[in-house]
PDB file of N, CA and C in Angstrom:
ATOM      1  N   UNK A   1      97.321  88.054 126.637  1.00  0.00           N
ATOM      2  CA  UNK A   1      96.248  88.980 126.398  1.00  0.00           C
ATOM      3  C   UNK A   1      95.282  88.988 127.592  1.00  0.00           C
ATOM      4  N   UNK A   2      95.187  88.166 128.098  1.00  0.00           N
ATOM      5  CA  UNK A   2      94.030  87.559 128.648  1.00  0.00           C
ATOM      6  C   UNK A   2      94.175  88.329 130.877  1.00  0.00           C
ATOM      7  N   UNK A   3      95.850  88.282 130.664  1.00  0.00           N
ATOM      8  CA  UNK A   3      96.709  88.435 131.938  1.00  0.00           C
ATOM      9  C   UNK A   3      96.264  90.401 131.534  1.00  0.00           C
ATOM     10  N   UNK A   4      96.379  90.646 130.622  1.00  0.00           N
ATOM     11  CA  UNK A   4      96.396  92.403 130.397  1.00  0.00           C
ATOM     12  C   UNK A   4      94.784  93.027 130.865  1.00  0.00           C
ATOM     13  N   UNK A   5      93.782  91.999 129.783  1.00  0.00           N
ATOM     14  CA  UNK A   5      92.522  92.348 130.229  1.00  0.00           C
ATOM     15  C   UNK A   5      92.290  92.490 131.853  1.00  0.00           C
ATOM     16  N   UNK A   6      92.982  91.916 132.484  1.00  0.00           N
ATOM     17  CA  UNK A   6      92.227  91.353 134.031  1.00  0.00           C
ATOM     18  C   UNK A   6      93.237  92.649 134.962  1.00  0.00           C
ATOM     19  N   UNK A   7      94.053  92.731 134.175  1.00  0.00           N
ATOM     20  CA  UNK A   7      95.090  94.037 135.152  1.00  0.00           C
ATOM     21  C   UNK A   7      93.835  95.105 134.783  1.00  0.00           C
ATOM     22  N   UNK A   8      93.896  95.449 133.624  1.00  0.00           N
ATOM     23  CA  UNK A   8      93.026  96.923 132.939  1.00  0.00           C
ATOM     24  C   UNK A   8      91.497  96.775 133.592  1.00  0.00           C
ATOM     25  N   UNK A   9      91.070  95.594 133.766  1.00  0.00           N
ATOM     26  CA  UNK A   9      89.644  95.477 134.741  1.00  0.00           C
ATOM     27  C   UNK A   9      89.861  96.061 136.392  1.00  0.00           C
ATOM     28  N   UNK A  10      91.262  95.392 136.823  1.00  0.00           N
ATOM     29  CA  UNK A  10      91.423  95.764 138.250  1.00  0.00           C
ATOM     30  C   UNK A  10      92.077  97.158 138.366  1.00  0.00           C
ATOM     31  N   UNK A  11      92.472  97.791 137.253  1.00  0.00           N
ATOM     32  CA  UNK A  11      92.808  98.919 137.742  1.00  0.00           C
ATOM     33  C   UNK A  11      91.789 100.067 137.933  1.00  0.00           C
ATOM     34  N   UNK A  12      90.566 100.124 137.430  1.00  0.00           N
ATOM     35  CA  UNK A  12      89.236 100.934 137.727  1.00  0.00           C
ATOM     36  C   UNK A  12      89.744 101.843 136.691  1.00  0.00           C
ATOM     37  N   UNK A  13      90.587 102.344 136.112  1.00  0.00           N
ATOM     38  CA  UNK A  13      90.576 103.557 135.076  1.00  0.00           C
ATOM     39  C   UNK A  13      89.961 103.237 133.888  1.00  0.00           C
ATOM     40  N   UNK A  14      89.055 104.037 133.849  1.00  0.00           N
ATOM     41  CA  UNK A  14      87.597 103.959 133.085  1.00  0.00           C
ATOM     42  C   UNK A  14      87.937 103.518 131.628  1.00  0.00           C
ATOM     43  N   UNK A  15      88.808 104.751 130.884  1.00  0.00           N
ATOM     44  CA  UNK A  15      89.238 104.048 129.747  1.00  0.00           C
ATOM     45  C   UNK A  15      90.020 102.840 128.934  1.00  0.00           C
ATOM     46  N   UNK A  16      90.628 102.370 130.276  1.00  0.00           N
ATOM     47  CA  UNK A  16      91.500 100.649 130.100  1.00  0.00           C
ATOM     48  C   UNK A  16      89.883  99.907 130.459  1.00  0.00           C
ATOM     49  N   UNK A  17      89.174  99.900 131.039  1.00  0.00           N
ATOM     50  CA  UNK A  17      87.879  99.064 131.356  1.00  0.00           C
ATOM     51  C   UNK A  17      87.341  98.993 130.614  1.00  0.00           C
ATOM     52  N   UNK A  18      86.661  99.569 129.743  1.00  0.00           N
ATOM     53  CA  UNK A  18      86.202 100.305 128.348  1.00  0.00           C
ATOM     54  C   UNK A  18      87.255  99.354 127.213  1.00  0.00           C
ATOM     55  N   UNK A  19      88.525  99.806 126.821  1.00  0.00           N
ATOM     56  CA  UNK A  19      89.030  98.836 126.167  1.00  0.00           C
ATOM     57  C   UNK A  19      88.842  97.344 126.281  1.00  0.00           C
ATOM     58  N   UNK A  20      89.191  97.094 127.726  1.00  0.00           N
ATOM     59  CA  UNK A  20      89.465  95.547 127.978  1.00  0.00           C
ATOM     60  C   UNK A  20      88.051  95.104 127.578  1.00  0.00           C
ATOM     61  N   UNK A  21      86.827  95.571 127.994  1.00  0.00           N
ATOM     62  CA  UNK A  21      85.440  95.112 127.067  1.00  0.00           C
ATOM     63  C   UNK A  21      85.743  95.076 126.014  1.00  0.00           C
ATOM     64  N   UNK A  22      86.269  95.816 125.254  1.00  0.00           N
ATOM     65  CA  UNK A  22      85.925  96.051 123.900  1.00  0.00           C
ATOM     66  C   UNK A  22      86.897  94.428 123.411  1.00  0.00           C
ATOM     67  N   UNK A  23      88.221  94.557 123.756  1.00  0.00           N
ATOM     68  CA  UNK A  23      88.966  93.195 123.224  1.00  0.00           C
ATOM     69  C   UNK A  23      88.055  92.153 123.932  1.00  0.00           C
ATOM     70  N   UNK A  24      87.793  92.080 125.029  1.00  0.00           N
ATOM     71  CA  UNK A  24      86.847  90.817 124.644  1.00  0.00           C
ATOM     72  C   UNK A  24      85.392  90.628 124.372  1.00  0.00           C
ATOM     73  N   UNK A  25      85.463  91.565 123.699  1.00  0.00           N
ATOM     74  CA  UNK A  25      83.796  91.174 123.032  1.00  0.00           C
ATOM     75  C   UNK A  25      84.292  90.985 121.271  1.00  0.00           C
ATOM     76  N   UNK A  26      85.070  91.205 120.972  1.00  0.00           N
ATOM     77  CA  UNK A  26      86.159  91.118 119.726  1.00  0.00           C
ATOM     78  C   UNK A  26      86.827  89.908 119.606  1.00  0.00           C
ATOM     79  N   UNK A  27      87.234  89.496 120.901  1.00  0.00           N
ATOM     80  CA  UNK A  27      88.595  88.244 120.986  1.00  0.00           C
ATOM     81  C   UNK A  27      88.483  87.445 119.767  1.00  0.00           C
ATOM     82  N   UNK A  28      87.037  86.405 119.899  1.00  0.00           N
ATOM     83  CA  UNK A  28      87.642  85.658 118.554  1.00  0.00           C
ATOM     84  C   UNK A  28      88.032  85.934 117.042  1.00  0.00           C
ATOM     85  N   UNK A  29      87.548  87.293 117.142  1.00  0.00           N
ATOM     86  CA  UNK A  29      87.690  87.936 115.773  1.00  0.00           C
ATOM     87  C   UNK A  29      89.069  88.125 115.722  1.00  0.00           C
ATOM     88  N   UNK A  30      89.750  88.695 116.792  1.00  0.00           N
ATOM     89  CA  UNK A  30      91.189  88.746 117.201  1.00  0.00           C
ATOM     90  C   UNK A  30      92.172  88.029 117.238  1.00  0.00           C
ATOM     91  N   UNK A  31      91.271  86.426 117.975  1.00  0.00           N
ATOM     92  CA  UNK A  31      92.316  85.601 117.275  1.00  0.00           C
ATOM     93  C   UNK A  31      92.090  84.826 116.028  1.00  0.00           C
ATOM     94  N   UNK A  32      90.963  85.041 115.308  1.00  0.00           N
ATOM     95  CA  UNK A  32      90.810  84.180 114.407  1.00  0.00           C
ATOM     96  C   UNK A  32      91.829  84.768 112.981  1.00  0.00           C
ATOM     97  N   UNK A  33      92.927  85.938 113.008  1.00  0.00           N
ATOM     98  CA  UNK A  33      93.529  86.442 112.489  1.00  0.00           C
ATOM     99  C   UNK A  33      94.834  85.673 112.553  1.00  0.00           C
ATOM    100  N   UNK A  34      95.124  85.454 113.292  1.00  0.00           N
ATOM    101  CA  UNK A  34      96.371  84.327 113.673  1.00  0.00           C
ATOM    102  C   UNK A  34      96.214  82.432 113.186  1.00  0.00           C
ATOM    103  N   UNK A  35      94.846  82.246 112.994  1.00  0.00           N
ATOM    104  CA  UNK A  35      94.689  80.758 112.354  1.00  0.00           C
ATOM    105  C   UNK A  35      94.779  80.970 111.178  1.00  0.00           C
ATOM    106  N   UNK A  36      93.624  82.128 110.647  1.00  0.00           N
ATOM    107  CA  UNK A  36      93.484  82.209 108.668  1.00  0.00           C
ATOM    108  C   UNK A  36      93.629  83.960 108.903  1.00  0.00           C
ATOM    109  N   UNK A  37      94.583  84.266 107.490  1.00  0.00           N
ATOM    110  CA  UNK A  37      95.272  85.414 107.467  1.00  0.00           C
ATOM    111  C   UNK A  37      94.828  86.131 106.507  1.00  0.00           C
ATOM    112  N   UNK A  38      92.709  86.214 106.499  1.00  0.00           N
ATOM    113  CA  UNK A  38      92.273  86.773 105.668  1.00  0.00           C
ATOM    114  C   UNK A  38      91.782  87.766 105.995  1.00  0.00           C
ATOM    115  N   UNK A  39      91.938  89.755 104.771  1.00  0.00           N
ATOM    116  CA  UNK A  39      91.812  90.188 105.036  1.00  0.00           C
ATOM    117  C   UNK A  39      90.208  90.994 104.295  1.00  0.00           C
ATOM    118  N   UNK A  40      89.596  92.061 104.840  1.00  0.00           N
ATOM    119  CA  UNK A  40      88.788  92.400 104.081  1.00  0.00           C
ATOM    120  C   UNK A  40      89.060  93.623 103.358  1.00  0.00           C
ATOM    121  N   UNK A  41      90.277  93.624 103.260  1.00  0.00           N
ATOM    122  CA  UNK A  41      90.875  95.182 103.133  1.00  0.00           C
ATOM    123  C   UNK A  41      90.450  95.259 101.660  1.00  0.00           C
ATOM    124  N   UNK A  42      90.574  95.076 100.427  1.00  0.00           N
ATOM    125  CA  UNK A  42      90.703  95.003  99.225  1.00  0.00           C
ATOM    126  C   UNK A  42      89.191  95.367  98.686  1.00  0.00           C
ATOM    127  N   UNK A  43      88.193  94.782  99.432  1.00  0.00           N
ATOM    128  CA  UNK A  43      86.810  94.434  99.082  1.00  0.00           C
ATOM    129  C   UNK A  43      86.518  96.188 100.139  1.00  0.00           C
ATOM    130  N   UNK A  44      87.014  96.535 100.700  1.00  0.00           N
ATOM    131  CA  UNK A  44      86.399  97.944 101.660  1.00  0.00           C
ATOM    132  C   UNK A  44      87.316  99.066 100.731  1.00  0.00           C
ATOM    133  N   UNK A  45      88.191  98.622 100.264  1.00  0.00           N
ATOM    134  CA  UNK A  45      88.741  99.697  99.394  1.00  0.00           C
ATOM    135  C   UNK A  45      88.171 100.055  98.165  1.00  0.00           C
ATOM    136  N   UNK A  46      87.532  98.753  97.206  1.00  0.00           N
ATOM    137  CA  UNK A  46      86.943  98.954  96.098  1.00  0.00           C
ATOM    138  C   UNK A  46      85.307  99.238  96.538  1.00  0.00           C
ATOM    139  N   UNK A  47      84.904  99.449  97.916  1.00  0.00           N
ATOM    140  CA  UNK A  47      83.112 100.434  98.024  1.00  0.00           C
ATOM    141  C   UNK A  47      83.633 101.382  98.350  1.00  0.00           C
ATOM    142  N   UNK A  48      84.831 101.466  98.924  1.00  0.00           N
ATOM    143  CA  UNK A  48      85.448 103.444  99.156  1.00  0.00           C
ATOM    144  C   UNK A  48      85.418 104.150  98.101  1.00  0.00           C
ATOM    145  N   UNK A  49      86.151 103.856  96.758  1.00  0.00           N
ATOM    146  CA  UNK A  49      86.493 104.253  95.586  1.00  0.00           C
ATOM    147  C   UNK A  49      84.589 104.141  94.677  1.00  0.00           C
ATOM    148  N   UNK A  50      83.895 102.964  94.799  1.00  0.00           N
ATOM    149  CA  UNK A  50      82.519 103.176  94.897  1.00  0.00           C
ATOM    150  C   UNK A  50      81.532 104.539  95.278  1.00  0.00           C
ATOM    151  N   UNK A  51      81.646 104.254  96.498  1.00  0.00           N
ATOM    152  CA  UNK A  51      80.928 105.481  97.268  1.00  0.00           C
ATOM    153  C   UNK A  51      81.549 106.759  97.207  1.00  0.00           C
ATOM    154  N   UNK A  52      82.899 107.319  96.762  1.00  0.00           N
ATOM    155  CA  UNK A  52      83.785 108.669  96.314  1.00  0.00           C
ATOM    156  C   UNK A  52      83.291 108.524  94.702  1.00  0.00           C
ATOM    157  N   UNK A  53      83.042 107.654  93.718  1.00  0.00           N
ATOM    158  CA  UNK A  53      82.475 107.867  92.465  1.00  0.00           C
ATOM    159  C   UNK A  53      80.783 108.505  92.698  1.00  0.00           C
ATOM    160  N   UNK A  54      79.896 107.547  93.507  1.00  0.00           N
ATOM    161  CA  UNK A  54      78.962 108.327  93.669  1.00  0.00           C
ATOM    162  C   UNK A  54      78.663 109.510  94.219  1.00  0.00           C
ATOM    163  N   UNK A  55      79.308 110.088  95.030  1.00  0.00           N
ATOM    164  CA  UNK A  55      79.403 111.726  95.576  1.00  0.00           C
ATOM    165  C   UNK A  55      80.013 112.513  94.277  1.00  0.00           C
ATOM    166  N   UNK A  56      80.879 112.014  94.121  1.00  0.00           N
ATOM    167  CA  UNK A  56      81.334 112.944  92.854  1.00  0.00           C
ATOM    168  C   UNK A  56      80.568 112.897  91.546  1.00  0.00           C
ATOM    169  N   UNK A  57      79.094 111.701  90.763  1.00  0.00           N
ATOM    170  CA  UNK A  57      78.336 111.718  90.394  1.00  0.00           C
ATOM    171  C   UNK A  57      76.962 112.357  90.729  1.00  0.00           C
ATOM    172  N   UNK A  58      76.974 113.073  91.869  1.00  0.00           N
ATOM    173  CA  UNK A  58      75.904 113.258  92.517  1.00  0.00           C
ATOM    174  C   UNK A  58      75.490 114.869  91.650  1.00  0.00           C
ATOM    175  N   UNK A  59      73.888 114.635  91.481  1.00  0.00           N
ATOM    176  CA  UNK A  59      73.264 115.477  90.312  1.00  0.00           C
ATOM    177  C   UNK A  59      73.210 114.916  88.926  1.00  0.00           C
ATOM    178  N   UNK A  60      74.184 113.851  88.232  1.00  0.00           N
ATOM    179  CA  UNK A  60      74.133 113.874  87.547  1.00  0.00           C
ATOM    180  C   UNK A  60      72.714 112.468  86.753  1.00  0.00           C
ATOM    181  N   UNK A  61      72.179 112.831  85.072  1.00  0.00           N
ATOM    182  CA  UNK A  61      71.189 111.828  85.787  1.00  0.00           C
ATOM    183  C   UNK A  61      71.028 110.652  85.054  1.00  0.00           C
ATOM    184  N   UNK A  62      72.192 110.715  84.405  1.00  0.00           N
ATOM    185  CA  UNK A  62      72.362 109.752  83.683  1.00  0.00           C
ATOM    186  C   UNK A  62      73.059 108.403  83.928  1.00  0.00           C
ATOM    187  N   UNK A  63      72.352 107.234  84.698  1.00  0.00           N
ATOM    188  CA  UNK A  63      72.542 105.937  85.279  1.00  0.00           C
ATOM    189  C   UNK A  63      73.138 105.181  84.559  1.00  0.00           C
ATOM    190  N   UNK A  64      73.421 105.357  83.215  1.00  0.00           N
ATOM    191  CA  UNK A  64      73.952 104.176  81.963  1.00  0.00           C
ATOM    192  C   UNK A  64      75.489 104.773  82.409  1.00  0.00           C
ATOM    193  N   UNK A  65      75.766 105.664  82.310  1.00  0.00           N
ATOM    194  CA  UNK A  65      77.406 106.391  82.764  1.00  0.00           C
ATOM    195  C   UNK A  65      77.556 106.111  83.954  1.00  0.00           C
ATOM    196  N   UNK A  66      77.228 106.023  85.116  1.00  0.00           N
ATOM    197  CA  UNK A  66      77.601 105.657  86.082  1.00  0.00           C
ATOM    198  C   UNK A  66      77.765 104.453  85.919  1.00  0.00           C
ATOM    199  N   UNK A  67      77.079 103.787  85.558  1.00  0.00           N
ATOM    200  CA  UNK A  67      77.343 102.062  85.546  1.00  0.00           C
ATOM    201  C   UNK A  67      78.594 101.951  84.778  1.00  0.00           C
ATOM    202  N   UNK A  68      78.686 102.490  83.879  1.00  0.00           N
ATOM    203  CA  UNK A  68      80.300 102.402  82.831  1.00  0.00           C
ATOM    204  C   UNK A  68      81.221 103.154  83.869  1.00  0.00           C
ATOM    205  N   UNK A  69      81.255 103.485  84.685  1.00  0.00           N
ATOM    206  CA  UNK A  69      82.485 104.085  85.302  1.00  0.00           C
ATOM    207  C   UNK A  69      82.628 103.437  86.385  1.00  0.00           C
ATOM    208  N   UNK A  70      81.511 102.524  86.983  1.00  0.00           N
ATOM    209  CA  UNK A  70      81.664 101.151  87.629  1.00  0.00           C
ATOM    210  C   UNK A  70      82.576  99.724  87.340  1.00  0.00           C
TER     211      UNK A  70
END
């Protein structure tokens, strides 16, 4: 990884420079995926399905029903 960043730094093309920052300002997050294989996927799916109930509640004004459909 580390051999890729330093090519994409020396090559001056703006958008590999731009990436290669971006992976290493990320890295340990990057590799800390490879020690523990935890994801947050499950917990961002159930405020998606959250936040699509409240748009589709929106106007309505009754807070006791929303909470039951929570």
């Amino acid at each position: 990884m580390l051999d890729w960043i330093r090519q994409a730094q020396e090559s001056k093309v703006q958008q590999l420079v731009k990436m290669a920052a971006t992976i290493m300002a990320h890295r340990t997050g990057i590799l800390a995926w490879y020690d523990c294989h935890i994801s947050t996927g499950k917990v961002e799916g159930i405020n998606n399905k959250i936040k699509v109930m409240k748009r589709t509640a929106y106007g309505f004004r009754d807070e006791h029903y929303f909470k039951l459909r929570l």
